[in-house]
Protein backbone atom coordinates (compact mmCIF):
# COMPACT_ATOMS: atom_id res chain seq x y z
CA UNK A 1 71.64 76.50 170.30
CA UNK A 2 69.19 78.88 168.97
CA UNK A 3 66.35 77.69 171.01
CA UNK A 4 68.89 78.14 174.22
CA UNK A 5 69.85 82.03 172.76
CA UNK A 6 65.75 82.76 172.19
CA UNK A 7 65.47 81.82 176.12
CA UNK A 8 68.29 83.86 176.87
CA UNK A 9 67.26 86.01 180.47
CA UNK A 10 69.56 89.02 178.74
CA UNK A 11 67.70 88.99 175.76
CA UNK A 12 64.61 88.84 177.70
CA UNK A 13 65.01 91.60 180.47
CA UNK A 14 66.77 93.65 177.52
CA UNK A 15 63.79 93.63 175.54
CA UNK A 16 61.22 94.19 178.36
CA UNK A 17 63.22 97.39 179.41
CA UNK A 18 63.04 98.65 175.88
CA UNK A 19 59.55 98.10 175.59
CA UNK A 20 58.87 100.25 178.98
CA UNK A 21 61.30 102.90 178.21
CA UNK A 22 59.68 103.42 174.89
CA UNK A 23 55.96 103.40 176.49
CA UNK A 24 56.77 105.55 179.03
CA UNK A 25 58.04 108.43 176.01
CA UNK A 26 54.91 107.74 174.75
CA UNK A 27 53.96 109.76 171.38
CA UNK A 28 56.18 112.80 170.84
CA UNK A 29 54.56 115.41 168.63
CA UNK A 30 57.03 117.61 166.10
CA UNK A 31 55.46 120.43 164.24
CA UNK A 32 57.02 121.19 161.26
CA UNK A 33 55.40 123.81 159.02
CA UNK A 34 51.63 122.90 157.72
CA UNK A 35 51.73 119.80 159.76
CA UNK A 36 53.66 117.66 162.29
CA UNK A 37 55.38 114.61 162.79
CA UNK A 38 54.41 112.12 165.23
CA UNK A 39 56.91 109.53 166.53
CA UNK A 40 55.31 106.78 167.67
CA UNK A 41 57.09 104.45 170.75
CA UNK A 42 57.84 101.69 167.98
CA UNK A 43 60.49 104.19 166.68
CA UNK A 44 62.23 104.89 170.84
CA UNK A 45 62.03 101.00 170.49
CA UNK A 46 64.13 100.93 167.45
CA UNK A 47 66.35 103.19 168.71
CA UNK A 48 67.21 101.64 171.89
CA UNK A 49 67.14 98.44 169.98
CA UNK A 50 70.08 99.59 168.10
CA UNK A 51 72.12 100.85 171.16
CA UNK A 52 71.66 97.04 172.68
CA UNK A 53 73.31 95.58 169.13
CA UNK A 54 77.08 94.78 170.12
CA UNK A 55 77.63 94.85 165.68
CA UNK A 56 76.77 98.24 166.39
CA UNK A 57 77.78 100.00 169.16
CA UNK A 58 80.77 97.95 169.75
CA UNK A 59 81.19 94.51 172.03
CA UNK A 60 82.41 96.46 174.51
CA UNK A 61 79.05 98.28 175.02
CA UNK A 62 76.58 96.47 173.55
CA UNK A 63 74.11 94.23 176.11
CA UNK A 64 73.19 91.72 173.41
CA UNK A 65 75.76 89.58 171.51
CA UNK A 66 75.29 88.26 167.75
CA UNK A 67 74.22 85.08 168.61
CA UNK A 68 70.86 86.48 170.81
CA UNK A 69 70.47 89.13 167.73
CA UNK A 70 70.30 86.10 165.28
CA UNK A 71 68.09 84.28 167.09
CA UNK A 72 65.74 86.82 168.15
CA UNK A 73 65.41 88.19 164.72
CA UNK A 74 63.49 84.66 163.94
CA UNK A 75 60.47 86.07 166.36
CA UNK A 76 60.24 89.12 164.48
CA UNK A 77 57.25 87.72 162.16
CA UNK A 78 55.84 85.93 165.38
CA UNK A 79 55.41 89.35 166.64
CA UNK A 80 53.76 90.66 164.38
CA UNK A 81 51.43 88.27 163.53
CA UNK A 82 48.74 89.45 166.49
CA UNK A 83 48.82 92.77 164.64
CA UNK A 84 48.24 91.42 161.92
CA UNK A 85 45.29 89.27 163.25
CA UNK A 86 43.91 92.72 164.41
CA UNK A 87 43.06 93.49 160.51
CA UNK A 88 41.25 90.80 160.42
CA UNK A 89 38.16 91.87 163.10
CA UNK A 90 38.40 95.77 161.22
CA UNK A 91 38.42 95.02 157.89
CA UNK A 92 34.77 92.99 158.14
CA UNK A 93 33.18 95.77 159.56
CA UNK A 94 34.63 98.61 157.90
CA UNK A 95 33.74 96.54 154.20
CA UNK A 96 31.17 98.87 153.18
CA UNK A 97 34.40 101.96 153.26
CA UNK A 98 36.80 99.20 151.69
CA UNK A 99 34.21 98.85 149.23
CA UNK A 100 33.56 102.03 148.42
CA UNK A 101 37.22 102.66 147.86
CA UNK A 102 36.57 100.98 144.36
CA UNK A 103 39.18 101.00 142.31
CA UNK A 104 41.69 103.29 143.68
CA UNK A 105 42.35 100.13 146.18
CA UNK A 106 42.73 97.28 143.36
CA UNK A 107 44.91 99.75 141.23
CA UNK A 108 47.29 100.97 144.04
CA UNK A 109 49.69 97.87 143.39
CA UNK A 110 50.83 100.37 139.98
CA UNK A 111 52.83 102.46 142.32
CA UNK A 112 54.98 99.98 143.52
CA UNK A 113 56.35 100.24 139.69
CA UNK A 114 57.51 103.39 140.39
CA UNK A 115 60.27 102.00 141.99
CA UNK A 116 61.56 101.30 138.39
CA UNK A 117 61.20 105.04 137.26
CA UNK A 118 62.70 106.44 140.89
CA UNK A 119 65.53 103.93 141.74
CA UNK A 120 67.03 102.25 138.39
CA UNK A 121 68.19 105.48 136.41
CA UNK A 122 69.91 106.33 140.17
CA UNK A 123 71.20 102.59 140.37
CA UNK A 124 72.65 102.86 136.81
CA UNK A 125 73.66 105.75 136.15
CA UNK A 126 74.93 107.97 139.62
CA UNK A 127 75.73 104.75 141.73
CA UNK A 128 77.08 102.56 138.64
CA UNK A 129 75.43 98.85 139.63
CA UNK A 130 75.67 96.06 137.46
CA UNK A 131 73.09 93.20 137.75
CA UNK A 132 72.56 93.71 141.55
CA UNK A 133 70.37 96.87 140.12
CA UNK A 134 67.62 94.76 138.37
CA UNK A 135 66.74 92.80 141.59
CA UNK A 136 67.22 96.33 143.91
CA UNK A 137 65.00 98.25 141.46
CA UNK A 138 62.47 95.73 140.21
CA UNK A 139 60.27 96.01 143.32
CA UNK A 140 59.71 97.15 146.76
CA UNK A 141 62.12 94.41 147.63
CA UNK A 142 59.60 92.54 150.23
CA UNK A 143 58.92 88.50 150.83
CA UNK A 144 57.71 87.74 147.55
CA UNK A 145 60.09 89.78 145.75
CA UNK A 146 62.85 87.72 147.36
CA UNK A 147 61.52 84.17 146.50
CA UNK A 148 60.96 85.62 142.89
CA UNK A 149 64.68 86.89 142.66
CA UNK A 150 65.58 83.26 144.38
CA UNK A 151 63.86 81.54 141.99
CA UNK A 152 64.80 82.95 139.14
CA UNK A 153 68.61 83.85 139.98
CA UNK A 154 68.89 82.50 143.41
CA UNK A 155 69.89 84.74 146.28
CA UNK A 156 73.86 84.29 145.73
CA UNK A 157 73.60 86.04 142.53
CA UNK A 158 73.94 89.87 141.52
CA UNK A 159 70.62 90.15 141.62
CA UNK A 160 70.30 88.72 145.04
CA UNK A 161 72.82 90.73 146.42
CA UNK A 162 70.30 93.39 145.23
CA UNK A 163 66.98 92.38 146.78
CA UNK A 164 68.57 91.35 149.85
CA UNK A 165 70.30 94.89 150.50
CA UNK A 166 67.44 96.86 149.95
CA UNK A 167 64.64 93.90 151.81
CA UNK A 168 67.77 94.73 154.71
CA UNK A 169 67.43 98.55 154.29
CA UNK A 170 63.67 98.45 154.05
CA UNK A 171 63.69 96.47 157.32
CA UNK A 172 66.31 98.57 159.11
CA UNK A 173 64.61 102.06 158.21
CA UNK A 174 60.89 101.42 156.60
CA UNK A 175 59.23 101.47 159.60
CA UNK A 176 60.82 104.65 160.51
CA UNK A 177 60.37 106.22 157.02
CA UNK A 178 56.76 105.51 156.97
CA UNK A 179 55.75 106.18 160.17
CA UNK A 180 57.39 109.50 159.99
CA UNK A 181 55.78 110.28 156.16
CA UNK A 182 52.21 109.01 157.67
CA UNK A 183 51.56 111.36 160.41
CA UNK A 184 53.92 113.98 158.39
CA UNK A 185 51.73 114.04 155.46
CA UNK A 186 48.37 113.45 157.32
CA UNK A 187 48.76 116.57 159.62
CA UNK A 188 48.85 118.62 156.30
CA UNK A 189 45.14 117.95 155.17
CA UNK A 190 46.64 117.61 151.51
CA UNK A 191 46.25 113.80 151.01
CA UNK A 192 42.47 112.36 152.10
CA UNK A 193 44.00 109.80 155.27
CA UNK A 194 42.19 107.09 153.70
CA UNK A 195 44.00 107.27 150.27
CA UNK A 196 47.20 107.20 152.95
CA UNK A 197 46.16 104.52 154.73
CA UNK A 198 45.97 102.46 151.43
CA UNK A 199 49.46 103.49 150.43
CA UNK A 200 50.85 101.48 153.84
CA UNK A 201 49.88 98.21 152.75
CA UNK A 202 53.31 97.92 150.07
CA UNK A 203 53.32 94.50 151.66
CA UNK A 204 55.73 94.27 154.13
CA UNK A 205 53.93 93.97 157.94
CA UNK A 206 56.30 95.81 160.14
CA UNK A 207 55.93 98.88 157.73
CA UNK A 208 52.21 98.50 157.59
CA UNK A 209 51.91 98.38 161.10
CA UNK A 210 54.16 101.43 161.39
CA UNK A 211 52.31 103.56 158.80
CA UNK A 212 48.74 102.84 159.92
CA UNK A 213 49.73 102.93 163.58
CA UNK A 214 50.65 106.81 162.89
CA UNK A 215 47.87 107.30 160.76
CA UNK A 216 45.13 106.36 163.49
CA UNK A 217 47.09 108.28 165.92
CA UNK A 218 47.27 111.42 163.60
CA UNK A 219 43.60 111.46 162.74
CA UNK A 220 42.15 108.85 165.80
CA UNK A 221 38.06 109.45 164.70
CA UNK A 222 38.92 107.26 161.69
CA UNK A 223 41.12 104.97 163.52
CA UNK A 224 38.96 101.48 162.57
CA UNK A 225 39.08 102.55 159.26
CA UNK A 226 42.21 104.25 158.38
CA UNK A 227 43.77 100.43 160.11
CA UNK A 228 41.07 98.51 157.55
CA UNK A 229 41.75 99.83 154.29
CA UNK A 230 45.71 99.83 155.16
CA UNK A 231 44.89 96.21 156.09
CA UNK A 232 43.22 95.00 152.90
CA UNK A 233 45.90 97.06 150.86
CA UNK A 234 48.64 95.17 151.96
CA UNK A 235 46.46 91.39 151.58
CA UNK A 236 45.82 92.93 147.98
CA UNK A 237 49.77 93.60 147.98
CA UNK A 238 50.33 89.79 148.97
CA UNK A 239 48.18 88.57 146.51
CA UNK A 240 48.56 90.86 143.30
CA UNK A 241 52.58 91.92 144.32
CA UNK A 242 53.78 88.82 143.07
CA UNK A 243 52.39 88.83 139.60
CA UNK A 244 52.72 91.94 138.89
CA UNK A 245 56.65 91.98 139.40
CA UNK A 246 56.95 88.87 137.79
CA UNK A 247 54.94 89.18 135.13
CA UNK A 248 55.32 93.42 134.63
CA UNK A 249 57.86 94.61 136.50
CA UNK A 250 60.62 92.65 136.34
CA UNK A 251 60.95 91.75 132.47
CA UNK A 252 60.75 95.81 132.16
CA UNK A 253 63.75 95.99 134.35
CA UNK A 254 65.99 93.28 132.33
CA UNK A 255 65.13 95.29 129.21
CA UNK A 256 66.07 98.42 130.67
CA UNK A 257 68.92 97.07 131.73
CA UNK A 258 70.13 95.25 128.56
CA UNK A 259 69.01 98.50 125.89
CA UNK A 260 70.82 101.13 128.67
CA UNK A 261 73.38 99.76 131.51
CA UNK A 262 76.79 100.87 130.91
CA UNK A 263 77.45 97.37 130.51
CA UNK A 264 75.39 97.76 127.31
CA UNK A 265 77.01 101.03 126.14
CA UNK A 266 80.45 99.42 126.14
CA UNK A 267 79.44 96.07 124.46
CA UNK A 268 77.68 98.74 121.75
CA UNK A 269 81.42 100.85 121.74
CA UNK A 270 83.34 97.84 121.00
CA UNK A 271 81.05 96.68 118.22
């Protein structure tokens, strides 16, 4: 059944017309005070994506029923995976740049901790989540944050429910977000493009590929090089993501949680 959905002529022509529509737009830029935004035709594509989605704009209206939507959300990796291949012929040239990133590129997996500072007091404390906010807050929320959480809790737990909204969210509106931020924060000279380009690669490829996409187009004489660094980042991601959140991240998040949810305040009242 899937296989007959993926083949679907309605799923096909609706997707070819969105990928036009959204060339033809092209790159629309916003200024906004220092700098400007640049919206790239992956965001139109979103858009119109959206307006297809019968969960969305109603059954009535919408061109593509649930049934093509699940199925052609299994192609979404597939379809990235030639951008992804692209990082592979930049980042051998552009080595000598990578390399003389030092550190800064090796230590840039510490800001995905941040996540614990930002989003767990909010989770906590204003919104008033139980377990769900240790596997929300413990991480960006990407693939190996979700086989972590399933291994540990599985995915039907609190803390599934967690990492699966936000991985949901982060799909939904990352690309968006970071596309925006990219070209946003590149137009204002404050941040050198390269330092942005390594802050793309939080491991997730659709948000990569939106946030160094932007980048090149914002500032297109280091194009190779801006896409390079963003592309080792996010292999660094991949390959240091994992451990740190298991090993760092997450153990600081269930003693956070134990020492100050209001969970823990009332077991402390009653004793």
């Amino acid at each position: 059944m899937r296989l007959q959905e993926l083949l679907s002529p309605r799923l096909h022509a609706a997707a070819l017309i969105i990928v036009v529509l959204a060339q033809l737009i092209g790159i629309v830029d916003i200024p906004v005070g220092l700098g400007s935004i640049l919206l790239l035709p992956l965001l139109f594509a979103f858009a119109f994506g959206l307006l297809t989605n019968s969960n969305i704009v109603g059954r009535t209206v919408g061109l593509l029923k649930t049934r093509h939507i699940t199925a052609a959300s299994s192609c979404v990796v597939v379809a990235i995976i030639p951008f992804i291949a692209k990082f592979g012929t930049t980042v051998g040239p552009a080595l000598g740049d990578i390399i003389a990133a030092g550190p800064a590129l090796l230590l840039q997996e510490l800001g995905n901790l941040f996540t614990i500072v930002f989003a767990l007091p909010v989770a906590l404390w204003v919104l008033k989540m139980g377990r769900e906010s240790v596997g929300a807050t413990f991480s960006v929320a990407r693939e190996p944050s979700l086989a972590i959480v399933a291994d540990r809790y599985g995915l039907k737990s609190p803390e599934g429910a967690g990492v699966m909204g936000v991985y949901v969210v982060g799909t939904l509106v990352g690309t968006i977000v970071f596309s925006v931020l990219a070209s946003g924060l590149a137009s204002t000279d404050v941040f050198d493009p390269r330092a942005l380009a390594m802050a793309c690669g939080v491991g997730s490829g659709s948000m990569m590929a939106a946030c160094s996409g932007a980048l090149a187009a914002a500032v297109p004489a280091q194009a190779d090089t801006l896409i390079a660094l963003a592309g080792a980042s996010n292999l660094l991601t991949y390959a240091t993501g994992m451990y740190a959140s298991l090993f760092i991240a997450l153990p600081l998040v269930e003693w956070i949680y134990r020492r100050f949810s209001p969970e823990a305040r009332r077991g402390k009242a009653m004793t």
